[in-house]
N, C-alpha and C. Protein backbone atom coordinates (compact mmCIF):
# COMPACT_ATOMS: atom_id res chain seq x y z
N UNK A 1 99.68 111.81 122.18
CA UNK A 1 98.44 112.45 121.82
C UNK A 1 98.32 112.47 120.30
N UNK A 2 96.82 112.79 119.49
CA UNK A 2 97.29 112.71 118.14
C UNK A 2 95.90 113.71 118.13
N UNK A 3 95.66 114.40 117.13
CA UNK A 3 94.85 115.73 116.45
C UNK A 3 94.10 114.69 115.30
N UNK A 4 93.28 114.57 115.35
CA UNK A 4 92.18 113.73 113.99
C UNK A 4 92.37 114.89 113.01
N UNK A 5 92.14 114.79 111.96
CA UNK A 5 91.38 115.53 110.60
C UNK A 5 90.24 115.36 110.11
N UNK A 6 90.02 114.97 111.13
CA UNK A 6 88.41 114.11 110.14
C UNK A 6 87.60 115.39 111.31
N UNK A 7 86.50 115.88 110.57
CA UNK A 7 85.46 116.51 111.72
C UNK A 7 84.50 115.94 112.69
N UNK A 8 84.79 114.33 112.77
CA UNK A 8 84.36 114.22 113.90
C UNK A 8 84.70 113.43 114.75
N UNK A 9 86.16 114.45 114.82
CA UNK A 9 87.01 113.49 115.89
C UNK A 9 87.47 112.24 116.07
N UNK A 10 87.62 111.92 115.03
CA UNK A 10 88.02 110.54 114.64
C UNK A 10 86.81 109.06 115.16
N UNK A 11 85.81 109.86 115.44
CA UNK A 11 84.39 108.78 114.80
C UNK A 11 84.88 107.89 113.55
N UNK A 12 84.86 106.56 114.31
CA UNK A 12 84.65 106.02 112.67
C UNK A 12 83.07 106.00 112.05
N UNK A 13 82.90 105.72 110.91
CA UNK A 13 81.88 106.26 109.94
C UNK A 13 82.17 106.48 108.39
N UNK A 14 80.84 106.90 107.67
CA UNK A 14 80.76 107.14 106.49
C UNK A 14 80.99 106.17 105.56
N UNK A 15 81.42 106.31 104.46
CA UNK A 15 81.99 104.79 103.90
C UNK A 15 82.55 103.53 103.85
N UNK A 16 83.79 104.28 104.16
CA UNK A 16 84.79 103.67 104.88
C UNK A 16 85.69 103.93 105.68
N UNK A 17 85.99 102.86 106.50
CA UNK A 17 86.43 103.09 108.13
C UNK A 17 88.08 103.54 107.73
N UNK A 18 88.34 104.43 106.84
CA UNK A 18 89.57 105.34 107.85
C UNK A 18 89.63 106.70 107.62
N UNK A 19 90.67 107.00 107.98
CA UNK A 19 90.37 108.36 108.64
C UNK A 19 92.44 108.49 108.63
N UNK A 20 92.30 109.85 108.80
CA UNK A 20 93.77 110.45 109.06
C UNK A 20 94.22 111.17 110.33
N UNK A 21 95.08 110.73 111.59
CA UNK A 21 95.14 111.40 112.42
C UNK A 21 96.81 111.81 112.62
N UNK A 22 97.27 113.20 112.91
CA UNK A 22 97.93 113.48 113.16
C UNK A 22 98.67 113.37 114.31
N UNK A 23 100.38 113.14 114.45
CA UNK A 23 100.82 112.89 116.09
C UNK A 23 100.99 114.12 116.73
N UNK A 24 101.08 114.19 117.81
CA UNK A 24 101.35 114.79 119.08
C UNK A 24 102.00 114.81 120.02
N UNK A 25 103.72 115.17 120.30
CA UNK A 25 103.95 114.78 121.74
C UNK A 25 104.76 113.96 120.95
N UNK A 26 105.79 113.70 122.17
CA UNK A 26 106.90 112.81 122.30
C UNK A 26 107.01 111.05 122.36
N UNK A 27 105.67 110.86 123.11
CA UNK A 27 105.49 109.47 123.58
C UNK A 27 106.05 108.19 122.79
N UNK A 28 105.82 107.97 121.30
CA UNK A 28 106.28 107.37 120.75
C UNK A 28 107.50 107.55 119.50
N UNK A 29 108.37 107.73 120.33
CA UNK A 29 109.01 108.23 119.12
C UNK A 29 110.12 107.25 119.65
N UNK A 30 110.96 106.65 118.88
CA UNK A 30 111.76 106.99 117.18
C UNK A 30 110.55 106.27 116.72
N UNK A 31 109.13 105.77 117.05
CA UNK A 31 108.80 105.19 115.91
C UNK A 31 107.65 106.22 115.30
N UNK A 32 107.79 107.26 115.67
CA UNK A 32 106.83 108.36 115.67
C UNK A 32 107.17 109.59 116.34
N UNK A 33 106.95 110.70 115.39
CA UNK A 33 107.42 111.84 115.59
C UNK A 33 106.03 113.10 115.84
N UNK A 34 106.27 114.23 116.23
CA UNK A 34 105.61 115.12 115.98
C UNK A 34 105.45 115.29 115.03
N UNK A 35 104.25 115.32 114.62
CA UNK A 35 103.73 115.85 113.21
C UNK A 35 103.52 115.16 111.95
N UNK A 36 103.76 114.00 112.44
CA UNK A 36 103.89 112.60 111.76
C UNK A 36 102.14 112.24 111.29
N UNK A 37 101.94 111.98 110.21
CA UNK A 37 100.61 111.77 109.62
C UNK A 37 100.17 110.65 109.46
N UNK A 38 99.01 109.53 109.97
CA UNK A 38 98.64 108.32 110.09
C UNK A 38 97.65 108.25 109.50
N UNK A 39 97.49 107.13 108.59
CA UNK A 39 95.93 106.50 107.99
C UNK A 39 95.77 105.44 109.04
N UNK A 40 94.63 105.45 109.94
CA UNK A 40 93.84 104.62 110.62
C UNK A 40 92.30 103.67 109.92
N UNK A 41 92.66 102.69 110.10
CA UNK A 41 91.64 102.41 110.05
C UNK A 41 90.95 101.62 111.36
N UNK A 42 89.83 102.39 111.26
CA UNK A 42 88.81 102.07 112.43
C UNK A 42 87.92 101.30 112.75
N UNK A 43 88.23 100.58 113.75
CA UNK A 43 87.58 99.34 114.08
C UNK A 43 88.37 97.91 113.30
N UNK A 44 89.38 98.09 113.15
CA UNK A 44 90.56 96.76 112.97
C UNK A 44 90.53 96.12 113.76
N UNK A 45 91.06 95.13 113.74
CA UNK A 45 91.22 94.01 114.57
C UNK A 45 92.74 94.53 115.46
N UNK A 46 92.53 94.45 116.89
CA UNK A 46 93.91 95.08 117.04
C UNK A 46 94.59 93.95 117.70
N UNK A 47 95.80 93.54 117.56
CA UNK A 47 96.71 92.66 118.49
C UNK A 47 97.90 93.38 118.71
N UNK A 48 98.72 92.30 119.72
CA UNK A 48 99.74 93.28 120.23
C UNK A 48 100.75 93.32 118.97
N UNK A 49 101.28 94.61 119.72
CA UNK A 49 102.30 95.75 118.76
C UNK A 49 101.75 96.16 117.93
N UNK A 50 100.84 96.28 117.67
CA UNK A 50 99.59 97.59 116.93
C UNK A 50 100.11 98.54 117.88
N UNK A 51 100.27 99.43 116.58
CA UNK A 51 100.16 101.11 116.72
C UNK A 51 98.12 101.16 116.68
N UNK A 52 97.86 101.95 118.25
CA UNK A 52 96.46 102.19 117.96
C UNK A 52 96.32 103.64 118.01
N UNK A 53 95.22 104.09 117.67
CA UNK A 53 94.60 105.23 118.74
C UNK A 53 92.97 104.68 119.10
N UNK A 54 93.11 105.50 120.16
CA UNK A 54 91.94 105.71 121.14
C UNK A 54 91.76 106.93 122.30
N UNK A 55 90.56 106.88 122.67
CA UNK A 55 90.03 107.99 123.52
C UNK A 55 90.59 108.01 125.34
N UNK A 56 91.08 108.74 125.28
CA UNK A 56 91.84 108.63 126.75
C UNK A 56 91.32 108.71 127.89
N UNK A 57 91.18 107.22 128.87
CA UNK A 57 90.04 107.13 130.18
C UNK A 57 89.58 108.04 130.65
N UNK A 58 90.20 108.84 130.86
CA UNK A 58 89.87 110.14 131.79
C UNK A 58 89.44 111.53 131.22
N UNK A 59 89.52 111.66 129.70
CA UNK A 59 89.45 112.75 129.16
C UNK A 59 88.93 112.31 127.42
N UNK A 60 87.74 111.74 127.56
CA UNK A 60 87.20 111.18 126.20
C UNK A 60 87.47 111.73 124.71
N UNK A 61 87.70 113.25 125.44
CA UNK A 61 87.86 114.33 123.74
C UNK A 61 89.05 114.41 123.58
N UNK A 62 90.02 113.44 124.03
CA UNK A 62 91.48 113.13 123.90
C UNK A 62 91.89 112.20 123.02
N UNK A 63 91.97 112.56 121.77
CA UNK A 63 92.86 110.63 120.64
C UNK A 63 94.42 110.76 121.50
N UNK A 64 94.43 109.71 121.77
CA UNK A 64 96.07 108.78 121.85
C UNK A 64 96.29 107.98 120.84
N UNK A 65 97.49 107.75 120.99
CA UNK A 65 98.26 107.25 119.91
C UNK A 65 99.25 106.37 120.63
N UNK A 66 99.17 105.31 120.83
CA UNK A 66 100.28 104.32 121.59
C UNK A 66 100.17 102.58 121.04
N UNK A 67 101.21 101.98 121.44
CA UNK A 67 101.23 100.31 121.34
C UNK A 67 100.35 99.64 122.25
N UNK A 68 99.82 98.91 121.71
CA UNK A 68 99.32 97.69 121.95
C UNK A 68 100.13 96.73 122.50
N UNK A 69 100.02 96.56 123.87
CA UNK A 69 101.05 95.74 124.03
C UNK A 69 100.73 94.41 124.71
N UNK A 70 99.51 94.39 125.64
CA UNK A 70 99.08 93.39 125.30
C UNK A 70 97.21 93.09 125.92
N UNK A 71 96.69 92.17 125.82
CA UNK A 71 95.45 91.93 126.15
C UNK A 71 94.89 91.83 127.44
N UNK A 72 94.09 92.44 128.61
CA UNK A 72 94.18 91.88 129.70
C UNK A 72 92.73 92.07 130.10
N UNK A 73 92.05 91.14 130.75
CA UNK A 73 90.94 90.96 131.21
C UNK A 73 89.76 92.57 130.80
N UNK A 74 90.58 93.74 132.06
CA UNK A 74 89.89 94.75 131.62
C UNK A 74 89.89 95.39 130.45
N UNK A 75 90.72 95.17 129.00
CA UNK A 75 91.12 96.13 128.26
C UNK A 75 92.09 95.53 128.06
N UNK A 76 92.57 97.17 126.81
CA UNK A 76 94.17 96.66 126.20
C UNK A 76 95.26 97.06 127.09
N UNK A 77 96.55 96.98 127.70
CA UNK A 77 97.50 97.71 127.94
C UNK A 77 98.14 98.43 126.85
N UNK A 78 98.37 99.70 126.95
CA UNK A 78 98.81 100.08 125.50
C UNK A 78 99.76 101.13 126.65
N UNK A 79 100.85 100.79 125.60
CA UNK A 79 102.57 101.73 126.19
C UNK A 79 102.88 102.81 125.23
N UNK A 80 103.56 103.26 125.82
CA UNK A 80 104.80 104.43 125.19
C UNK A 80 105.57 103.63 124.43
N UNK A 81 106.41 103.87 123.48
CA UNK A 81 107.02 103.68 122.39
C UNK A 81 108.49 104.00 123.62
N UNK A 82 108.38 105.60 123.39
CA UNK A 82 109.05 106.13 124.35
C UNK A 82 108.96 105.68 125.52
N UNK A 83 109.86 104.77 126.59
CA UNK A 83 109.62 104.47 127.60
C UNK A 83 109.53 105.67 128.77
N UNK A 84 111.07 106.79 129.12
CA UNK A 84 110.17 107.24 130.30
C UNK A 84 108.99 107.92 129.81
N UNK A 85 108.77 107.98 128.93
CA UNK A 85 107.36 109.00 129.04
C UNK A 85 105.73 108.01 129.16
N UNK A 86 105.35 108.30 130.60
CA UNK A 86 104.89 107.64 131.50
C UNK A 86 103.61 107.49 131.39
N UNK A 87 102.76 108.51 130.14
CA UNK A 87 101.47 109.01 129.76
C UNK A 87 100.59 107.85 129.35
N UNK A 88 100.47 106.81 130.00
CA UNK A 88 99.98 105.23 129.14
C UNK A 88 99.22 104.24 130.27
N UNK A 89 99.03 103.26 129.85
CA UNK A 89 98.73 102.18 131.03
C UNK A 89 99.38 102.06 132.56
N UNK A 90 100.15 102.49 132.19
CA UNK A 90 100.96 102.55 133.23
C UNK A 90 100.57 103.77 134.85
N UNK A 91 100.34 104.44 134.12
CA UNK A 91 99.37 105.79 134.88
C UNK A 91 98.15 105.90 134.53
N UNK A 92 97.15 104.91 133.58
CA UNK A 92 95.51 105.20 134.10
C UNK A 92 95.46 103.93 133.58
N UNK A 93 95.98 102.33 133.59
CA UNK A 93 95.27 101.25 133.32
C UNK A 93 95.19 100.70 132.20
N UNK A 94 94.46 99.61 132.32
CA UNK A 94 93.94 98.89 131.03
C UNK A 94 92.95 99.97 130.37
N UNK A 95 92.81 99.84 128.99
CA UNK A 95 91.88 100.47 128.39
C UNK A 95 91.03 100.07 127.44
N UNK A 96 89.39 100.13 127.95
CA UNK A 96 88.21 99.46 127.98
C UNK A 96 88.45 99.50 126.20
N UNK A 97 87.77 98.24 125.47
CA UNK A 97 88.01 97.83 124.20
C UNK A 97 87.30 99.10 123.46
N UNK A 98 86.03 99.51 124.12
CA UNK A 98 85.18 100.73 123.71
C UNK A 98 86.13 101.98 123.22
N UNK A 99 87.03 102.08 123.90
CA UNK A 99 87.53 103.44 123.68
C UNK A 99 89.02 103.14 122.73
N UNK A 100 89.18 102.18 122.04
CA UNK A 100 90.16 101.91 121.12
C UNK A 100 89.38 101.73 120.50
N UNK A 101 90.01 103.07 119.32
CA UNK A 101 89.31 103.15 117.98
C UNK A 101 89.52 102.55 116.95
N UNK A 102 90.98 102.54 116.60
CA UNK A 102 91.51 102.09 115.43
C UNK A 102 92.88 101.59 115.35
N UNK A 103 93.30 101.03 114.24
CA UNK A 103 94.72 100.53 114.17
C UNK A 103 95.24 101.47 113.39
N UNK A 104 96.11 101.79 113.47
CA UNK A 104 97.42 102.88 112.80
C UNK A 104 97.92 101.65 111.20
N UNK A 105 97.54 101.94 110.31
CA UNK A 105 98.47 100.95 109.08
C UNK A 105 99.30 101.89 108.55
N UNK A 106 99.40 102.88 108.44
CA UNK A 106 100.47 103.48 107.52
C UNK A 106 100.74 104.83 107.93
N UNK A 107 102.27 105.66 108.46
CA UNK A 107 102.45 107.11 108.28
C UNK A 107 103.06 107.48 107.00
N UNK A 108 102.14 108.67 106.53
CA UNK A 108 102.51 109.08 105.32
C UNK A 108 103.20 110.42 105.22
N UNK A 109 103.14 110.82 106.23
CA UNK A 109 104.04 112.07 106.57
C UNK A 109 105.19 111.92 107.69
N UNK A 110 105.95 112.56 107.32
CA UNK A 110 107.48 113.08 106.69
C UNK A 110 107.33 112.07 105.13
N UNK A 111 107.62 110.80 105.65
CA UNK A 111 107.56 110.06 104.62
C UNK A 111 107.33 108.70 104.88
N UNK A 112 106.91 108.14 104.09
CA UNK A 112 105.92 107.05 104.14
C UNK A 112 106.43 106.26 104.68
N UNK A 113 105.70 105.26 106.17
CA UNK A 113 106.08 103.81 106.58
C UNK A 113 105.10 103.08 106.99
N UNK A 114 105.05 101.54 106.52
CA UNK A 114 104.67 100.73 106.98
C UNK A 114 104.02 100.61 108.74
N UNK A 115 103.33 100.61 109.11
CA UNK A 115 102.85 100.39 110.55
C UNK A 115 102.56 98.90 111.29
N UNK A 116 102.04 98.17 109.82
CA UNK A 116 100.94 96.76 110.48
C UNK A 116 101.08 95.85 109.25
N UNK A 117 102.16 95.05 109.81
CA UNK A 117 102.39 94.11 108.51
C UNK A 117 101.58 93.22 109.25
N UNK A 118 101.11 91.89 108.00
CA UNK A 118 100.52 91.25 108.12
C UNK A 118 101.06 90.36 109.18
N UNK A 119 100.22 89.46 110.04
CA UNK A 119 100.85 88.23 110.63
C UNK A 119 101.74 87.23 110.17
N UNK A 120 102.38 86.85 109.53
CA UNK A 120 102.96 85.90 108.37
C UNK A 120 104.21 86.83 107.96
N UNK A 121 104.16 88.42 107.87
CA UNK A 121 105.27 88.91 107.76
C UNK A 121 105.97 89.19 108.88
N UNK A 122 105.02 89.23 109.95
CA UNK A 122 105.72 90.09 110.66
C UNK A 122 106.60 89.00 111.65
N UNK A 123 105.78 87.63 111.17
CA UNK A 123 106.38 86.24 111.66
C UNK A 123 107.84 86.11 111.02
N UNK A 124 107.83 86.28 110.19
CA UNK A 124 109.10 85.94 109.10
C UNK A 124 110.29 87.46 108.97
N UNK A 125 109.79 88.57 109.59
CA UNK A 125 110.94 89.12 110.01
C UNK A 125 111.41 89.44 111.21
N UNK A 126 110.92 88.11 111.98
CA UNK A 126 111.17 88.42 113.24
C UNK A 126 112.16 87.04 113.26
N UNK A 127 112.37 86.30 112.24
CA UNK A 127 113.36 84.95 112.17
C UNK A 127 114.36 85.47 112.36
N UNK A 128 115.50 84.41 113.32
CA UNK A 128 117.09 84.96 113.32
C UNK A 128 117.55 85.28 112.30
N UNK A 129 116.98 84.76 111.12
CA UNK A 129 117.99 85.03 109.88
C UNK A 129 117.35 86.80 109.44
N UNK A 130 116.35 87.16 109.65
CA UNK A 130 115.87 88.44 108.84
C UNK A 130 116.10 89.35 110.43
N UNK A 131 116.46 88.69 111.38
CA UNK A 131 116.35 89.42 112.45
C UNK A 131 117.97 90.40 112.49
N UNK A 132 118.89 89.79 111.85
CA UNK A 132 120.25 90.06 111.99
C UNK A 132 120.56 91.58 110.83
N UNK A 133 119.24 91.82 109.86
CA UNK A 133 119.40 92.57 109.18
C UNK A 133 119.16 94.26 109.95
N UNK A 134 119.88 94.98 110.46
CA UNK A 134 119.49 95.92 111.32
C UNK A 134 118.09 96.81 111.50
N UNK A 135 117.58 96.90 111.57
CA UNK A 135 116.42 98.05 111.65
C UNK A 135 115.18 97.12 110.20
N UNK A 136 115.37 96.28 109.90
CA UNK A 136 114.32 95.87 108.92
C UNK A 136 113.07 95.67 109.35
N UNK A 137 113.18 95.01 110.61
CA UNK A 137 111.60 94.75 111.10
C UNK A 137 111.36 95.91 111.62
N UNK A 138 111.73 96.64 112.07
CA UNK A 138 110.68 97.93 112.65
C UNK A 138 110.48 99.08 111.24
N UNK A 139 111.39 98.95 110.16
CA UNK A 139 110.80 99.79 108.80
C UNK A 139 109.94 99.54 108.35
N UNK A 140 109.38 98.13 108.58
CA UNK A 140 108.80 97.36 108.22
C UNK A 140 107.14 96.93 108.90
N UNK A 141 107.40 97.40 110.10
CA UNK A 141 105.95 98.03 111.00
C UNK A 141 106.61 96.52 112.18
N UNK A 142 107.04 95.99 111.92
CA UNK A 142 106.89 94.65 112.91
C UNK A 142 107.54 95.69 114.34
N UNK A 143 106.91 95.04 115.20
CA UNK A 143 107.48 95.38 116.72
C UNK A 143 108.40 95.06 117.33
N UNK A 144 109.35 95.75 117.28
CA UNK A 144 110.36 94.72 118.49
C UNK A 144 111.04 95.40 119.60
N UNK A 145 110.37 95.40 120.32
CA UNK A 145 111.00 96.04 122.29
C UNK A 145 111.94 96.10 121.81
N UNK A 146 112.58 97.29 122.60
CA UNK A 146 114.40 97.69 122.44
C UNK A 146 115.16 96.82 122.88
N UNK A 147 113.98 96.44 124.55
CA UNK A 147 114.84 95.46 125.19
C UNK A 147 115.05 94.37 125.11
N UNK A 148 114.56 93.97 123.67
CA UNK A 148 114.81 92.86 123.17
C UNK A 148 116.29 92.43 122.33
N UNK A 149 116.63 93.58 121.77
CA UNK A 149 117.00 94.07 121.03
C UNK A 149 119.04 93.93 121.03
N UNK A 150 120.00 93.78 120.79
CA UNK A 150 121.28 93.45 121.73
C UNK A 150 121.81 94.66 121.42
C-alpha cells in the first residue's frame, strides 16, 4: 500500500508529473520498507521490474506500490517484492493500464536509492561480470528475482 502527499491522491497533474508517495505495509520489502519515501513520476513509461504505483481493482481510493513484472493482454501483472505476501496479481489479476499511475524513480527516505536505471544500465549490470559484484544491481534499482539469484 502507499499514502500519496500530494492532495489529490496522487492525480498526476499541475506542472509536472511527479509527486511523492509514501510506503505502507510489508509487501515489498527488502526493497522497500515502511515508511520509505518515493518520487514518482506519473505517467512513465512502465516496463518490467518497475517499481509502480497504482489504484487497486477493487478499491480505487487505494495507491499500491508493487513490481511490474510483466505485460499481459489485460494489463500489467504487478507482484510482491515480498513473495508470501499475496496482496498482488496474484489475488485480483492483471491490472488495467488505466489504473497504473506512475513509475517509482527514486526513495529518498531513510536514505536515498536509485529505483529505475536506465535500459543500457540496467543491461550492463545485469552482465556476469557486474553480476558477481553482490547486491550492486538491486542498489542500483535493476531487478533481479531472488530466484534468480544463487
Amino acid at each position: 500500500m502507499a499514502r500519496s502527499t500530494r492532495p489529490e491522491d496522487g492525480e498526476p497533474g499541475g506542472v509536472l508529473p511527479f509527486g511523492l508517495v509514501d510506503v505502507a505495509g510489508p509487501s515489498m520489502v527488502p526493497t522497500l520498507r515502511e515508511g520509505d519515501q518515493l518520487l514518482v513520476r506519473y505517467g512513465a513509461p512502465i516496463r518490467p521490474g518497475a517499481v509502480v504505483v497504482f489504484r487497486h481493482p477493487f478499491q480505487q481510493d487505494l495507491l499500491v506500490v508493487k513490481r511490474a513484472a510483466e505485460r499481459r493482454a489485460r494489463g500489467w501483472w504487478l507482484l510482491s517484492d515480498n513473495r508470501p505476501v499475496d496482496s498482488d496479481s496474484r489475488s485480483y489479476g492483471a491490472v488495467p493500464d488505466e489504473l497504473v499511475l506512475g513509475r517509482a524513480l527514486l526513495r529518498l527516505r531513510p536514505s536515498p536509492a536509485w529505483l529505475a536505471p536506465g535500459r543500457r544500465l540496467e543491461r550492463l549490470l545485469l552482465t556476469p561480470r557486474l553480476a558477481r559484484v553482490p547486491g550492486l544491481a538491486r542498489r542500483l534499482g535493476a531487478w533481479v528475482d531472488a530466484a534468480d539469484t544463487p
